[in-house]
N, C-alpha and C. Protein backbone atom coordinates (compact mmCIF):
# COMPACT_ATOMS: atom_id res chain seq x y z
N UNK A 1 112.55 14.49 36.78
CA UNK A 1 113.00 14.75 35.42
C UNK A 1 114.25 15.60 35.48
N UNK A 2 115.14 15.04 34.72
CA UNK A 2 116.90 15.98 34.52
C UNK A 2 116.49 16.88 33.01
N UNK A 3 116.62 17.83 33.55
CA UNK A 3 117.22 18.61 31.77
C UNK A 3 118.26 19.40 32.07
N UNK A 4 118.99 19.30 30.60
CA UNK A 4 120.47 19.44 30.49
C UNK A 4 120.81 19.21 28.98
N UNK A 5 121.76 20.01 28.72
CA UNK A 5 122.11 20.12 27.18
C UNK A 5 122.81 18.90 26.59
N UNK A 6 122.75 18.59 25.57
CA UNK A 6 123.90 17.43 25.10
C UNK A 6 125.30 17.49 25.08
N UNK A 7 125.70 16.81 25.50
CA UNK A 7 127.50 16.55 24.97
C UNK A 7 127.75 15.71 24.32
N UNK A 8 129.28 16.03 24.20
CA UNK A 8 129.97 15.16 23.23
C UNK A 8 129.77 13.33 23.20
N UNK A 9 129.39 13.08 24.72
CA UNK A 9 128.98 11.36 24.85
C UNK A 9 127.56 11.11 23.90
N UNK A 10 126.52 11.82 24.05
CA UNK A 10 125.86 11.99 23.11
C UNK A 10 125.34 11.97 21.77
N UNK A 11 126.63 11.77 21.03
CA UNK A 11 126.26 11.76 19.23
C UNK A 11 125.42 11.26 18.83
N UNK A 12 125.38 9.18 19.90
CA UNK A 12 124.10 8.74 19.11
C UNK A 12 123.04 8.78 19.29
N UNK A 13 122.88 9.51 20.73
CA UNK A 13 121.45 9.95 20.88
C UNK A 13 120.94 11.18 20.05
N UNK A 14 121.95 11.91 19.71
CA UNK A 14 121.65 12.75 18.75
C UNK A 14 121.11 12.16 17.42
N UNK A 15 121.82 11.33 16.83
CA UNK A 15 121.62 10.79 15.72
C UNK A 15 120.16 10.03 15.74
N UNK A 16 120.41 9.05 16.69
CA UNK A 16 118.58 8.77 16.94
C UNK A 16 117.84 9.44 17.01
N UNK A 17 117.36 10.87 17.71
CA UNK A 17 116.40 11.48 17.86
C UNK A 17 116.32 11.72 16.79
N UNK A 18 117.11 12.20 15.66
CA UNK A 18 116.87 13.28 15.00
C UNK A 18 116.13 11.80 13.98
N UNK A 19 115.85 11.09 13.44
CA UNK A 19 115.46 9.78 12.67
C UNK A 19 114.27 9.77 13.49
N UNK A 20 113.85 9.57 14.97
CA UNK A 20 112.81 9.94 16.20
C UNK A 20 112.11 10.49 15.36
N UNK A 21 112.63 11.82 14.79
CA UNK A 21 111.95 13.12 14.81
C UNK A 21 111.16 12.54 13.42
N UNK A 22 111.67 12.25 12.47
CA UNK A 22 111.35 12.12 11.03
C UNK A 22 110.14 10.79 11.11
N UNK A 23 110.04 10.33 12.11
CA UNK A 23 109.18 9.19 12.11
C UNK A 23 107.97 9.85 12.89
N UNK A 24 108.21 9.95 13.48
CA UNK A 24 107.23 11.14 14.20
C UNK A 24 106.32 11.95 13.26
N UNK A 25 106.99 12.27 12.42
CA UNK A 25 106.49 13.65 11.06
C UNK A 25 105.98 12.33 9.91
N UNK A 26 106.45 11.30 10.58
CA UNK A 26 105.79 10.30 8.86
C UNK A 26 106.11 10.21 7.92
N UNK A 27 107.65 10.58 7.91
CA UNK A 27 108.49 10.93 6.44
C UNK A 27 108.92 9.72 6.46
N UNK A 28 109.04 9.37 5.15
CA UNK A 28 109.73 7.66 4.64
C UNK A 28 110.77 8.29 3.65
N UNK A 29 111.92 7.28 4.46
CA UNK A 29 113.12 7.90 4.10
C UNK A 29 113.79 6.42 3.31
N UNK A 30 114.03 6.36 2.13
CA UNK A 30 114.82 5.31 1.87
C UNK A 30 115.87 4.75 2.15
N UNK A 31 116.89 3.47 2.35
CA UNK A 31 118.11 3.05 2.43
C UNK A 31 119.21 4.12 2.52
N UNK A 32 119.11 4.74 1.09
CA UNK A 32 120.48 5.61 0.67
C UNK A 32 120.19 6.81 0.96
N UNK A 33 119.18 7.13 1.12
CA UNK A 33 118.98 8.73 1.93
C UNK A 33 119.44 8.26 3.49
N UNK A 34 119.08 7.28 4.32
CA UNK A 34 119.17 7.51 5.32
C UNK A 34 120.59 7.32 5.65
N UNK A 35 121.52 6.23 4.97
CA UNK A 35 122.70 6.25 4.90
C UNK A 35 123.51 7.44 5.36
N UNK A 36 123.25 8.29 3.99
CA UNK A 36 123.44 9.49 3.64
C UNK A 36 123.77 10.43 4.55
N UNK A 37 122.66 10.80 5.45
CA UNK A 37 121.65 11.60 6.78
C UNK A 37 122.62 11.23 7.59
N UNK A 38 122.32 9.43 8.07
CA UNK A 38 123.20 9.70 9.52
C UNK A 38 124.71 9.80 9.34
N UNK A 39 125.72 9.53 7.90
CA UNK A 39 127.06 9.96 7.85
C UNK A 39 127.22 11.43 8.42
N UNK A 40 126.22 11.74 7.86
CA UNK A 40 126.39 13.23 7.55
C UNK A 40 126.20 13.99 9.05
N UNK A 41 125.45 13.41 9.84
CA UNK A 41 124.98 14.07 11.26
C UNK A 41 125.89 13.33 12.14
N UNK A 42 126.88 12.29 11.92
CA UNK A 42 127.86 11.61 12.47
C UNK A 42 129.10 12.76 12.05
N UNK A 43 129.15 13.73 11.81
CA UNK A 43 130.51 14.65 10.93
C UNK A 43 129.73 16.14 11.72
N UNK A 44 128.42 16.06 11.47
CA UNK A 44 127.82 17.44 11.74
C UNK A 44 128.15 17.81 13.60
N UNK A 45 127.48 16.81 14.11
CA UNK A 45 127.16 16.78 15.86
C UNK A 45 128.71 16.98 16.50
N UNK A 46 129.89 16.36 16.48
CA UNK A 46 131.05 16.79 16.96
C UNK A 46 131.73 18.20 16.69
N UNK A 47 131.37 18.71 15.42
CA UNK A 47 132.24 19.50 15.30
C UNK A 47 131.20 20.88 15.18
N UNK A 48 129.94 20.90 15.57
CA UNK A 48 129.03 21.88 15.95
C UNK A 48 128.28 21.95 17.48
N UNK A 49 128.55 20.66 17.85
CA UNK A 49 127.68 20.76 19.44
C UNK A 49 128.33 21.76 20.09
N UNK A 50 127.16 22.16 20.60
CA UNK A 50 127.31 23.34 21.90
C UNK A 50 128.54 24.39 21.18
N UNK A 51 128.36 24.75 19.89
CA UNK A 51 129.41 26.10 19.06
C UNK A 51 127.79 26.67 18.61
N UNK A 52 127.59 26.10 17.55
CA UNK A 52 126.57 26.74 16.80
C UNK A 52 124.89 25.88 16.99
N UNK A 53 125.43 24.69 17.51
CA UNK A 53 124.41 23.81 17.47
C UNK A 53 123.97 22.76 18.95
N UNK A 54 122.66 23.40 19.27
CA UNK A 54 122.32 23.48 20.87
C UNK A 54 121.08 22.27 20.74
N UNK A 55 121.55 21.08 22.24
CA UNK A 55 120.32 20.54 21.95
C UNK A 55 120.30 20.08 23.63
N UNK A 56 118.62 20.05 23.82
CA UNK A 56 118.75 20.15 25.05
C UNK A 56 117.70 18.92 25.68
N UNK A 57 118.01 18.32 26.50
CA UNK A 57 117.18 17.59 26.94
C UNK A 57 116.47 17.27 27.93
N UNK A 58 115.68 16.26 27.74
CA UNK A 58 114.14 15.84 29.33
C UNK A 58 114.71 14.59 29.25
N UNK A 59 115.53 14.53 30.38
CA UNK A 59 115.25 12.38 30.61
C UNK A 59 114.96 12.42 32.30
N UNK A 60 114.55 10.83 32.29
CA UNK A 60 113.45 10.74 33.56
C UNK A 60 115.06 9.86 33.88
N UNK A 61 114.93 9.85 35.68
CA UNK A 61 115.80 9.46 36.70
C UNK A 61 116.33 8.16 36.08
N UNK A 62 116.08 7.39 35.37
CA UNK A 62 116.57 6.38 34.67
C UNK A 62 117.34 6.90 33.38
N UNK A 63 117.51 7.71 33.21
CA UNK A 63 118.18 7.94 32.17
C UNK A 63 117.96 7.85 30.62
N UNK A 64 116.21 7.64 30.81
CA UNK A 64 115.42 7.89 29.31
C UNK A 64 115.17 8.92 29.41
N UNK A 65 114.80 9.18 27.79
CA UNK A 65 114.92 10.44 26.49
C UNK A 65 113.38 10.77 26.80
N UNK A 66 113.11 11.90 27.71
CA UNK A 66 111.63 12.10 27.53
C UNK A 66 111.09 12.92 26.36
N UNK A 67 111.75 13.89 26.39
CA UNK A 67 111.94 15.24 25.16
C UNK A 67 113.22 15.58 24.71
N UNK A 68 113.39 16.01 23.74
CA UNK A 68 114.32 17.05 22.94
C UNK A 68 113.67 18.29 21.82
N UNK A 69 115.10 19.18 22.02
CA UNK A 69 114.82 20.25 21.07
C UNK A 69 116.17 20.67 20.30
N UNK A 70 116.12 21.05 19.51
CA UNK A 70 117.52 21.27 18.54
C UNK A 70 117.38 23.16 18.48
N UNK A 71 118.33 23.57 18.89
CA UNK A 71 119.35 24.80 17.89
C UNK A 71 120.16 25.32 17.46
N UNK A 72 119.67 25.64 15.71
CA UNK A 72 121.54 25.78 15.29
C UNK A 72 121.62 27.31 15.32
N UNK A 73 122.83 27.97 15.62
CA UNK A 73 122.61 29.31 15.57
C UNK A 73 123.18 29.90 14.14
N UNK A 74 122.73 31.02 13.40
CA UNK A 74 123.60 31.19 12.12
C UNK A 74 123.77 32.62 12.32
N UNK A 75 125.09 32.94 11.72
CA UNK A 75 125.94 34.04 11.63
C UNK A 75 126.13 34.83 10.38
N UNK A 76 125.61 36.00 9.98
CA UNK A 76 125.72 36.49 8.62
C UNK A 76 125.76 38.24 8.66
N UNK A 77 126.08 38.80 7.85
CA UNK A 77 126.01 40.49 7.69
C UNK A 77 124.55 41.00 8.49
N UNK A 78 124.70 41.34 9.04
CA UNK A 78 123.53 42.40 10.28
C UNK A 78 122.78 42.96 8.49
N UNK A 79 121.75 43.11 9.41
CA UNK A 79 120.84 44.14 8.55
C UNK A 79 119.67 44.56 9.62
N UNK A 80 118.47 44.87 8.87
CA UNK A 80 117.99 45.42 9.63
C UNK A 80 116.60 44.43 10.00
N UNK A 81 116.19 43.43 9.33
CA UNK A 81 115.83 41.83 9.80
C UNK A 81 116.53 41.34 11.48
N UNK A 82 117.82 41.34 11.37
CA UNK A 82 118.78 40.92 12.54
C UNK A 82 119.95 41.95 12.49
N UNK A 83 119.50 42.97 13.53
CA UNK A 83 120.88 43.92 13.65
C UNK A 83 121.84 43.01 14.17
N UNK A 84 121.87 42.10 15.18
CA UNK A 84 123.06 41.37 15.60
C UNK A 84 123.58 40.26 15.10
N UNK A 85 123.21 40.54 13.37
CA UNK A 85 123.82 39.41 12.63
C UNK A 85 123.84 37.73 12.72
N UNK A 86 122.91 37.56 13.75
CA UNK A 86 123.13 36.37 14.25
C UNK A 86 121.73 35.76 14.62
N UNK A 87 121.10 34.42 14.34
CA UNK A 87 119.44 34.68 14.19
C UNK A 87 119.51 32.66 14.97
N UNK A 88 118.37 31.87 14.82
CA UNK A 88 118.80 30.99 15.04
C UNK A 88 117.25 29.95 14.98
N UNK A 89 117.53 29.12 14.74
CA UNK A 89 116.61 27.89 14.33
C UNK A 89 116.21 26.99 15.16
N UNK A 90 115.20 26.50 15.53
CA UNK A 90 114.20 25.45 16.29
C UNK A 90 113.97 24.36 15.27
N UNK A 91 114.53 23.25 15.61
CA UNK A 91 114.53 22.26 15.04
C UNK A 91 113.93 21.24 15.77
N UNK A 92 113.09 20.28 15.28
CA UNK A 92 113.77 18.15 16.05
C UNK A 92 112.63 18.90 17.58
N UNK A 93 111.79 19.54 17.82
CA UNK A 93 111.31 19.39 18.96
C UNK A 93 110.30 18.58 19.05
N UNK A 94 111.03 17.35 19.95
CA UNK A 94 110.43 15.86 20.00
C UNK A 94 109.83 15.91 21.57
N UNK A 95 108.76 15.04 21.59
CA UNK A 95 108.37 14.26 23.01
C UNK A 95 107.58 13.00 22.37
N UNK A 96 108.41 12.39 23.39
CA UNK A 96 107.99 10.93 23.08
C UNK A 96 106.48 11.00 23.85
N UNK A 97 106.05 9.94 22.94
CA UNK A 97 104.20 10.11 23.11
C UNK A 97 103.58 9.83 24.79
N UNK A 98 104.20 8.94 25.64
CA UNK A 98 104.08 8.70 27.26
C UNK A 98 104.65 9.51 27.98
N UNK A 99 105.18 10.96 27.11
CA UNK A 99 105.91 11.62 27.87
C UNK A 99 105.49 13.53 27.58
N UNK A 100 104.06 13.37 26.85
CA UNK A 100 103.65 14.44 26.90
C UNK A 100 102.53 15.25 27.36
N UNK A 101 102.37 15.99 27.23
CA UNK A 101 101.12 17.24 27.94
C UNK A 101 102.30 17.40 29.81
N UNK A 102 103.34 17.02 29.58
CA UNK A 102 103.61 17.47 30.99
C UNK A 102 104.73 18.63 30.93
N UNK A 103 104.59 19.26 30.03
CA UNK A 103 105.99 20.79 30.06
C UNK A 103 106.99 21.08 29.89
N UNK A 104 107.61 19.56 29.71
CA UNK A 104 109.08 19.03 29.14
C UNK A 104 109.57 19.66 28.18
N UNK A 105 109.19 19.10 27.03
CA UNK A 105 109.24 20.02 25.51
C UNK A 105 109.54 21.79 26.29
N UNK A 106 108.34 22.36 26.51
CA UNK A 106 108.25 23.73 27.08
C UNK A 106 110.05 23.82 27.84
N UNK A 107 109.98 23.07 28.59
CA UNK A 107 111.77 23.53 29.53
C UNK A 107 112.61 23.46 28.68
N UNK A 108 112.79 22.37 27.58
CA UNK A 108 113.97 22.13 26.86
C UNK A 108 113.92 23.46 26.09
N UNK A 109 113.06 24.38 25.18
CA UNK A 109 112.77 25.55 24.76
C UNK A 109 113.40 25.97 25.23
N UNK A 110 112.60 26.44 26.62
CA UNK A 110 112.98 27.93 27.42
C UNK A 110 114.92 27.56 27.73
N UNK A 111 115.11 26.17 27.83
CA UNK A 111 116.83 26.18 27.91
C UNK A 111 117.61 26.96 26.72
N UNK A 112 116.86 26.69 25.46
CA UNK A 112 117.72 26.83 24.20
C UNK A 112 117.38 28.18 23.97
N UNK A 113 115.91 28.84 24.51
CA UNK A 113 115.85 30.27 24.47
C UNK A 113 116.58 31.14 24.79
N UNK A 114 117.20 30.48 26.48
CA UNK A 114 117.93 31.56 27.26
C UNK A 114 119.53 31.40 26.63
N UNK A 115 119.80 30.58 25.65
CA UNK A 115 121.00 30.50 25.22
C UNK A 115 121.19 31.39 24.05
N UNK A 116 119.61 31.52 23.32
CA UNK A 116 119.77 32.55 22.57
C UNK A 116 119.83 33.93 22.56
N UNK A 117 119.38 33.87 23.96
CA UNK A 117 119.76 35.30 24.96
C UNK A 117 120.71 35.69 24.81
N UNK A 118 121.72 34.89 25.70
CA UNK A 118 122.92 34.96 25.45
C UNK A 118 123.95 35.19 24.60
N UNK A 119 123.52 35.07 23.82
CA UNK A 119 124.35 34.78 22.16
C UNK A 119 123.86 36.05 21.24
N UNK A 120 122.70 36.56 22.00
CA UNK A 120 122.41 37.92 21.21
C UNK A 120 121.83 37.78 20.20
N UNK A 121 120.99 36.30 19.42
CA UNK A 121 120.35 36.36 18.71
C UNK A 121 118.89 37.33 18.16
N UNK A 122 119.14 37.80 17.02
CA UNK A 122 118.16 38.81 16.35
C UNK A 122 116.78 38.36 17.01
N UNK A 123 116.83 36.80 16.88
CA UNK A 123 115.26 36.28 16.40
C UNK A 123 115.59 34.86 16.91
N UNK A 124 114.80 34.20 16.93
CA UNK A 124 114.27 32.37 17.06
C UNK A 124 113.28 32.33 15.72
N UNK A 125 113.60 31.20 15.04
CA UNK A 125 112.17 30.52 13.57
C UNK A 125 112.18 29.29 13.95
N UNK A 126 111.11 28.81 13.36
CA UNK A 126 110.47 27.67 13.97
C UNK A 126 109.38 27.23 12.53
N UNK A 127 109.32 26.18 12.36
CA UNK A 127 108.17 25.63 11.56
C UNK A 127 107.74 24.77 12.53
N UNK A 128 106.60 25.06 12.78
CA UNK A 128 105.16 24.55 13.80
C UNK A 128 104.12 23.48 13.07
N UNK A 129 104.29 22.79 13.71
CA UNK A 129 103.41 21.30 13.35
C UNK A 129 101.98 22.17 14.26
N UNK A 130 100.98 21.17 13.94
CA UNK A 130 99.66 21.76 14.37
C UNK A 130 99.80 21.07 16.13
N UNK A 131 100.18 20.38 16.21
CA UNK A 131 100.49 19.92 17.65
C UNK A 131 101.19 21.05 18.32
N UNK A 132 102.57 21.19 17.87
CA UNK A 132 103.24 21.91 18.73
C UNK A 132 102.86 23.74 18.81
N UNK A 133 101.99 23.55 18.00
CA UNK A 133 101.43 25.47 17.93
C UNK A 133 101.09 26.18 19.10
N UNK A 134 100.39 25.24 19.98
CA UNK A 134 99.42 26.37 20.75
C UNK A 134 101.16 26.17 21.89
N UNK A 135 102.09 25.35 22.19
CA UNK A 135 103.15 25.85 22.75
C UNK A 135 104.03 27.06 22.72
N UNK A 136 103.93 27.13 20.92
CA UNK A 136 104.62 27.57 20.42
C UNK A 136 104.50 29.13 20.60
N UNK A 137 103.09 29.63 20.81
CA UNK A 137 102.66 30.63 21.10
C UNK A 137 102.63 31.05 22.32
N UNK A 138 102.21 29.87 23.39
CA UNK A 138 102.75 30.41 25.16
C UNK A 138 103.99 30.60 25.16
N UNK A 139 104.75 30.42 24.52
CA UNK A 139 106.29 30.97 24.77
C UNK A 139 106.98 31.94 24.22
N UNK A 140 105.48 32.18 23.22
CA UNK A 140 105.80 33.90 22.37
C UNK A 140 106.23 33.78 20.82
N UNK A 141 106.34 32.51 20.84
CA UNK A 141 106.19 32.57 19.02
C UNK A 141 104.85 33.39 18.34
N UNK A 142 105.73 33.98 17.13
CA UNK A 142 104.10 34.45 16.60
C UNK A 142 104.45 33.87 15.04
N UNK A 143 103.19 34.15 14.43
CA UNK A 143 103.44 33.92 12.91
C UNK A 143 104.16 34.50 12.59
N UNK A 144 105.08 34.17 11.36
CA UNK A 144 106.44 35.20 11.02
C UNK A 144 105.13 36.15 9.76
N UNK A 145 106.13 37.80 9.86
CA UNK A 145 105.03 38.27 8.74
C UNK A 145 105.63 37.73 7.43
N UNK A 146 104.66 38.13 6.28
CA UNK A 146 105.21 37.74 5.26
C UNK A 146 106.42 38.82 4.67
N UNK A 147 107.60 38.24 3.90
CA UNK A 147 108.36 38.72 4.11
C UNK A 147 108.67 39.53 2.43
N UNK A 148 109.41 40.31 2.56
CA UNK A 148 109.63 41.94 1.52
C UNK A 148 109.77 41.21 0.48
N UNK A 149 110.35 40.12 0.68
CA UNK A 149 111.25 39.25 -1.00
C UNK A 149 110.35 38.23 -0.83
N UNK A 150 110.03 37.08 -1.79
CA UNK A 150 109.93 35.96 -2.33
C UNK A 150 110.71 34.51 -1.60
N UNK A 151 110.35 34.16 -0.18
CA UNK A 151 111.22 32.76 -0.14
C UNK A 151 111.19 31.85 -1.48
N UNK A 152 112.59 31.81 -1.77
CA UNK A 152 113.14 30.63 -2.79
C UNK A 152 113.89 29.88 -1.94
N UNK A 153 114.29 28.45 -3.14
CA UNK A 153 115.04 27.64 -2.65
C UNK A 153 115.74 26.91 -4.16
N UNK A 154 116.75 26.75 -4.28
CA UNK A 154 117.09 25.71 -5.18
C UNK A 154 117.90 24.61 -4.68
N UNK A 155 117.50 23.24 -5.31
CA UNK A 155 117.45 21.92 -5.00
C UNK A 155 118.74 21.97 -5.46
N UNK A 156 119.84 21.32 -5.00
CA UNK A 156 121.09 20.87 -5.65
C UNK A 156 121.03 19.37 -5.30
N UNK A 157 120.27 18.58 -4.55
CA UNK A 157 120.66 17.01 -4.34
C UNK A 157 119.78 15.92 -5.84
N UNK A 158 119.09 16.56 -6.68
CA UNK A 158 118.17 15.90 -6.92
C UNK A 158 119.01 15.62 -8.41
């Protein structure tokens, strides 16, 4: 097994996984949403890979996709949440179904972890599927506490 981060040759494997990922989760995505999605991750992946946005991979000696994991890093005013202003997201962590219980997933992590090392990130977040939990915790995720304010969100696509 090779792991190794994505490059720029990459886009459409990027673009596939990340559709991978959504089928995986059982989301039904219509025509014009998906349209939509891959323009949009066709504009996103060049002009964020390996700056803000880390993805790392498991392929076997043939040159298939065993696992992936996505992270974007984000940059904002320090406080006391993230003194180093800078925090970062777990996305898209895929293993294809003949290609799991063997640690893959786990390496592509610990790759995008030690990048967040690097980068001085506050924190790693993660939304955990019931599958990927008990990983999620050998590698030191914990539940996030609940937090001082109210998570909101407002919809602007609808």
């Amino acid at each position: 097994m090779n792991f190794r981060l994505a490059n720029p040759n990459d886009i459409d494997t990027l673009v596939k996984v990340r559709f991978d990922y959504f089928a995986a989760e059982n989301w039904v995505i219509d025509d014009n949403k998906r349209e939509l999605i891959s323009s949009r991750l066709y504009k996103y992946y060049p002009s964020h890979l390996n700056n803000d946005f880390f993805a790392a991979f498991a392929e076997t000696d043939s040159g298939d996709l065993a696992a992936v994991s996505f992270l974007v890093i984000t940059e904002k005013p320090a406080n006391l949440s993230f003194p180093t202003g800078k925090t970062g997201v777990i996305l898209n962590v895929l293993t294809y179904p003949e290609y799991r219980r063997k640690g893959y997933a786990a390496q592509t992590l610990n790759m995008l972890i030690d990048i967040a090392r690097k980068n001085e990130l506050s924190f790693l977040e993660l939304s955990a599927s019931e599958m990927g939990r008990p990983l999620y915790k050998k590698l030191g995720f914990k539940e996030a506490e609940k937090a001082h304010h109210t998570e909101m969100k407002l919809s602007l696509l609808d």
